[in-house]
N, C-alpha and C. Protein backbone atom coordinates (compact mmCIF):
# COMPACT_ATOMS: atom_id res chain seq x y z
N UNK A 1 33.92 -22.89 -3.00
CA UNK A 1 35.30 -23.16 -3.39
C UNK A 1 35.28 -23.96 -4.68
N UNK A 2 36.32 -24.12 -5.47
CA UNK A 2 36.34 -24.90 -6.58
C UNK A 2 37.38 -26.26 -6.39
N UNK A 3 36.86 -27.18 -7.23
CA UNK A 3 37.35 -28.63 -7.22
C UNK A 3 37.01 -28.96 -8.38
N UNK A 4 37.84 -29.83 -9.02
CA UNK A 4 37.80 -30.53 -9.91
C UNK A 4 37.38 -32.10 -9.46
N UNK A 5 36.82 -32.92 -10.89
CA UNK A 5 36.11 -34.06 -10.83
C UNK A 5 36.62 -34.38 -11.89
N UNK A 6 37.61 -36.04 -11.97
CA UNK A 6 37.63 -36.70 -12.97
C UNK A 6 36.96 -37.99 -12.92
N UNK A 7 36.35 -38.41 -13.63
CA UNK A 7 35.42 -39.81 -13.59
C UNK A 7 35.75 -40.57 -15.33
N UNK A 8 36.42 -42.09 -14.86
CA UNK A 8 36.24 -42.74 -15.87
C UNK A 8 36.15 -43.60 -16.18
N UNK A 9 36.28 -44.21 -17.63
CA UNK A 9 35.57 -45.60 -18.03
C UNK A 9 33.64 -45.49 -17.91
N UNK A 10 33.29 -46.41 -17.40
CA UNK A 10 32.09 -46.40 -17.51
C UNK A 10 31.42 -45.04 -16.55
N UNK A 11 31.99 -44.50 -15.31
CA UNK A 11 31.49 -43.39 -15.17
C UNK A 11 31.31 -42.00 -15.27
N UNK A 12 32.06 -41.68 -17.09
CA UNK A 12 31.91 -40.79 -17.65
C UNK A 12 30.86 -40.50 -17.57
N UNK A 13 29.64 -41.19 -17.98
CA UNK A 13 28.40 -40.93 -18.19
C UNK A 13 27.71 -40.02 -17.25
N UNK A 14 28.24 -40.01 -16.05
CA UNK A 14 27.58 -39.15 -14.99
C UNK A 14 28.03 -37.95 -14.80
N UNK A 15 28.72 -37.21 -15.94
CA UNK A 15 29.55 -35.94 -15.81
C UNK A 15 28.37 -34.97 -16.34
N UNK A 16 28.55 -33.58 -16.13
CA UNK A 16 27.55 -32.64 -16.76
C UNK A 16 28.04 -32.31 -18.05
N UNK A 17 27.70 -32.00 -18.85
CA UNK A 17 28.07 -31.31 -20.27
C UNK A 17 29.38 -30.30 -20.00
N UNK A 18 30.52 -30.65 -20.80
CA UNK A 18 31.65 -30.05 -20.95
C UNK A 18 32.44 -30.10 -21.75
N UNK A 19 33.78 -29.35 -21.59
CA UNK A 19 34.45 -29.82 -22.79
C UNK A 19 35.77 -30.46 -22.69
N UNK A 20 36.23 -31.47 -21.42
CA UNK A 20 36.85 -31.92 -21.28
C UNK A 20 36.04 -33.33 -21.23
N UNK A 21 36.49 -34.37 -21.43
CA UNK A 21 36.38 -35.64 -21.98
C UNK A 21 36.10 -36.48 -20.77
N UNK A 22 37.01 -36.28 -19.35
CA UNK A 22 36.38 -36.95 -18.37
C UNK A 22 36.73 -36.10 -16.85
N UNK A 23 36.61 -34.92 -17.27
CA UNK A 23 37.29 -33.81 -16.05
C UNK A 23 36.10 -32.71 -16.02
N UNK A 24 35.51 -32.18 -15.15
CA UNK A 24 34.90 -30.86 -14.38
C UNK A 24 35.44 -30.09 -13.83
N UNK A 25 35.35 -29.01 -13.86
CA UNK A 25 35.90 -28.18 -12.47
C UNK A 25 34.22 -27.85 -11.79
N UNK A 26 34.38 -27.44 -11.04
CA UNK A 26 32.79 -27.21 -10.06
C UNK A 26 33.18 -26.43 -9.27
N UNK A 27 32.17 -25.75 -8.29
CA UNK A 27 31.92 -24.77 -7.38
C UNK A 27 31.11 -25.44 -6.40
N UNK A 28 31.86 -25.90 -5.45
CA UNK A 28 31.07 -26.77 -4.04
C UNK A 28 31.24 -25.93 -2.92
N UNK A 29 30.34 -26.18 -1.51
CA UNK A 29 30.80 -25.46 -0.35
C UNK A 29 31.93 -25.68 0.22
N UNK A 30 32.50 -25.29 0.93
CA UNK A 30 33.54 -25.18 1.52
C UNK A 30 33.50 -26.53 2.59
N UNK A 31 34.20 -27.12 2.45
CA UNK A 31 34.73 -28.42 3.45
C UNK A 31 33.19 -29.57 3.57
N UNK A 32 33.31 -29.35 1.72
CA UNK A 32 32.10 -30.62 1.09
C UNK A 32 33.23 -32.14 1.45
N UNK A 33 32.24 -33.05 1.81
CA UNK A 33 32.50 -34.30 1.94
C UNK A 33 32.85 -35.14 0.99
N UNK A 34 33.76 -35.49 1.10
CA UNK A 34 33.92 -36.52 -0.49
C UNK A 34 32.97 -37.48 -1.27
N UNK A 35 32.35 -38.23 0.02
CA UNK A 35 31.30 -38.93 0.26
C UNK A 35 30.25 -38.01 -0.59
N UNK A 36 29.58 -36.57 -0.08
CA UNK A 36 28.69 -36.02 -0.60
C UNK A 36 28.71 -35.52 -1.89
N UNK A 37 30.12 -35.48 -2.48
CA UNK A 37 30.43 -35.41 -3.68
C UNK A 37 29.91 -36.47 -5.01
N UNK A 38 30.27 -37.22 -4.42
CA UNK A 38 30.33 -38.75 -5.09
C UNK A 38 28.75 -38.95 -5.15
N UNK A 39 27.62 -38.77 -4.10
CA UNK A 39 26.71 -39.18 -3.87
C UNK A 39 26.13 -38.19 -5.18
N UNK A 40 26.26 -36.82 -5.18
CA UNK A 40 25.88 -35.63 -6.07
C UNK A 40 25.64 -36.13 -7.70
N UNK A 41 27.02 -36.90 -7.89
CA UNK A 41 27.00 -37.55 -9.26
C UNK A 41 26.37 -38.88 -9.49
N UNK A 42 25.57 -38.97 -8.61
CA UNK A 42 24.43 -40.59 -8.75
C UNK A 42 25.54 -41.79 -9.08
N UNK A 43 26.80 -41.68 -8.13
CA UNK A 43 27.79 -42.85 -7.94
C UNK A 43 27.12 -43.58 -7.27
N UNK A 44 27.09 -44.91 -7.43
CA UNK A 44 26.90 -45.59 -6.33
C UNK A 44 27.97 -46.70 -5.69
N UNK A 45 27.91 -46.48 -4.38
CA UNK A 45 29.48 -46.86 -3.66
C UNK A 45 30.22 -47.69 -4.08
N UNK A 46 29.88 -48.69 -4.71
CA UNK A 46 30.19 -50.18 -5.26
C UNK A 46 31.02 -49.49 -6.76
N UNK A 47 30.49 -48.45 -6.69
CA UNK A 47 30.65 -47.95 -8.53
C UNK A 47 32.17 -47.21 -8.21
N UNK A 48 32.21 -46.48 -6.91
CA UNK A 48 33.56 -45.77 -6.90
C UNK A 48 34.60 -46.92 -6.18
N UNK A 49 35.16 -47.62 -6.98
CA UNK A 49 36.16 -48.57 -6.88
C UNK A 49 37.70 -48.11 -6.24
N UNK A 50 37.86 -46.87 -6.97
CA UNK A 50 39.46 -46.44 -6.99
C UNK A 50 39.21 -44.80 -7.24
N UNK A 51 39.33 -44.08 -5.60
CA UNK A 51 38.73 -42.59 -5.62
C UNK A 51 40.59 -42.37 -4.79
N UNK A 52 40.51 -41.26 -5.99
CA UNK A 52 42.07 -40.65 -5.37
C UNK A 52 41.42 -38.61 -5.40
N UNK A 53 42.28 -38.21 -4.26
CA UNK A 53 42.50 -36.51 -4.12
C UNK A 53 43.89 -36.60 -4.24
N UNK A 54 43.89 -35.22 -5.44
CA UNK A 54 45.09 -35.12 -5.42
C UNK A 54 46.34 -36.34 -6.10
N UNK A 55 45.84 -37.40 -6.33
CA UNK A 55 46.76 -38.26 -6.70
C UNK A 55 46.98 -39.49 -5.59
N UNK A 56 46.26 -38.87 -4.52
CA UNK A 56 46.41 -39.62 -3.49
C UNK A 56 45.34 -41.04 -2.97
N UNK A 57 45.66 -42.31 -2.86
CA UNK A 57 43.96 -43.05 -2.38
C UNK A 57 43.41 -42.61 -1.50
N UNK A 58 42.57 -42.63 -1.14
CA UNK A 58 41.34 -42.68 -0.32
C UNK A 58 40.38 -43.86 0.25
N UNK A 59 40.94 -44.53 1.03
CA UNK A 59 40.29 -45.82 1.22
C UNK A 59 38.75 -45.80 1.42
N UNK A 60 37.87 -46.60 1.69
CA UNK A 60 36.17 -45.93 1.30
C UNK A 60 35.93 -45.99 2.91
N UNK A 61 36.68 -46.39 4.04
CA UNK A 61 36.54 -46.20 5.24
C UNK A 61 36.44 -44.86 5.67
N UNK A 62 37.70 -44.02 5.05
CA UNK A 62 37.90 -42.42 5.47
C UNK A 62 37.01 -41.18 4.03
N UNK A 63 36.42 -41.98 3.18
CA UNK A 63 35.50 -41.28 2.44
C UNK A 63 34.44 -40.33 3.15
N UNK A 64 33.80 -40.87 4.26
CA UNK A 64 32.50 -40.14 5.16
C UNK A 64 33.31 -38.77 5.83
N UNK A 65 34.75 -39.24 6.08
CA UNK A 65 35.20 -37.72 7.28
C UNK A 65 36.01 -37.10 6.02
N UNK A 66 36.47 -37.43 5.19
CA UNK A 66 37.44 -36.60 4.37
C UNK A 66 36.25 -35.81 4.05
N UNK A 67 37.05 -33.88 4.52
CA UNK A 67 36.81 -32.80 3.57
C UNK A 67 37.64 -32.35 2.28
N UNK A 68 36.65 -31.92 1.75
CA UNK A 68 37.27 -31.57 0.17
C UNK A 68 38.23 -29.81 0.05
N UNK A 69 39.20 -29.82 0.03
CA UNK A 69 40.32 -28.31 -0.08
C UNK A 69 40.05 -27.53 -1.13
N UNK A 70 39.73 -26.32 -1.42
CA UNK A 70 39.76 -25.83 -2.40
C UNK A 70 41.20 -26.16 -3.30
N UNK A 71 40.90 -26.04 -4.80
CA UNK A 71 41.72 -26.63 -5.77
C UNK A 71 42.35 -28.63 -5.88
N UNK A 72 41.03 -29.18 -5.03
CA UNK A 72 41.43 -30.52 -4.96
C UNK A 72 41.06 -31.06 -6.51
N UNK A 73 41.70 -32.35 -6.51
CA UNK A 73 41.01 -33.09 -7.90
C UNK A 73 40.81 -34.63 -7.31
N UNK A 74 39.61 -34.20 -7.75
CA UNK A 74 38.99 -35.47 -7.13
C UNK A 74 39.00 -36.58 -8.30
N UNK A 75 39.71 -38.10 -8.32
CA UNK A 75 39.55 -39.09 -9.62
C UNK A 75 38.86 -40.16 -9.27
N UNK A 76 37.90 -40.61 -9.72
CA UNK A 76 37.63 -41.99 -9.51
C UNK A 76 37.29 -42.56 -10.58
N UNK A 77 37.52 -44.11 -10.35
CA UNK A 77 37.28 -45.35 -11.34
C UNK A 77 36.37 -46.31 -10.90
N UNK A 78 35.71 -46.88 -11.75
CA UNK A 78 35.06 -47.82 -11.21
C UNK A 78 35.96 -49.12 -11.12
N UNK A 79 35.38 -50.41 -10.90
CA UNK A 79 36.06 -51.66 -10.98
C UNK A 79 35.92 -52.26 -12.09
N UNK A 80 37.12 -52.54 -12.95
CA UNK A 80 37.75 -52.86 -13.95
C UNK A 80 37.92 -54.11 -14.10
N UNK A 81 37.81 -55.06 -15.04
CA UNK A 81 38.50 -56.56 -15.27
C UNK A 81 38.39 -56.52 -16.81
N UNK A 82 39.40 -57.27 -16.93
CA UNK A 82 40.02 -57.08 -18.23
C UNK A 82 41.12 -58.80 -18.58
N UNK A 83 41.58 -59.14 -19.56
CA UNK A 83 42.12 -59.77 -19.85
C UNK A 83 43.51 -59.93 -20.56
């Protein structure tokens, strides 16, 4: 199935070569784990701060059982501080 991946700020860096700036689309199995997603892109848990589907949060409690829908968009941020 296909899903999109947006990753940003500092975890752009872990995207594959493309031509969108901080977005993928991909080809995953069918009712991939969010969790196994995240793990795929050498996130590490501490690193996905603020993971939304769809627009929606995802608290990191329900990360392990959430499956991924074909045409989801998956966003995450890391943790931010700023002034």
């Amino acid at each position: 199935m296909n899903v999109s991946i947006e990753l940003y700020a500092s975890l752009m860096k872990h995207l594959p070569p493309g031509k969108s700036r901080f977005r993928r689309d991909l080809k995953v199995d069918d009712g991939l784990i969010l969790n196994r997603l995240i793990e795929q892109f050498h996130i590490k848990p501490e690193e996905a701060h603020l993971v939304l589907i769809n627009g929606h949060y995802i608290d990191a409690e329900e990360r392990d059982d959430r499956k991924l829908a074909a045409g989801d968009v998956v966003s995450i941020w890391p943790p931010v501080a700023g002034g």
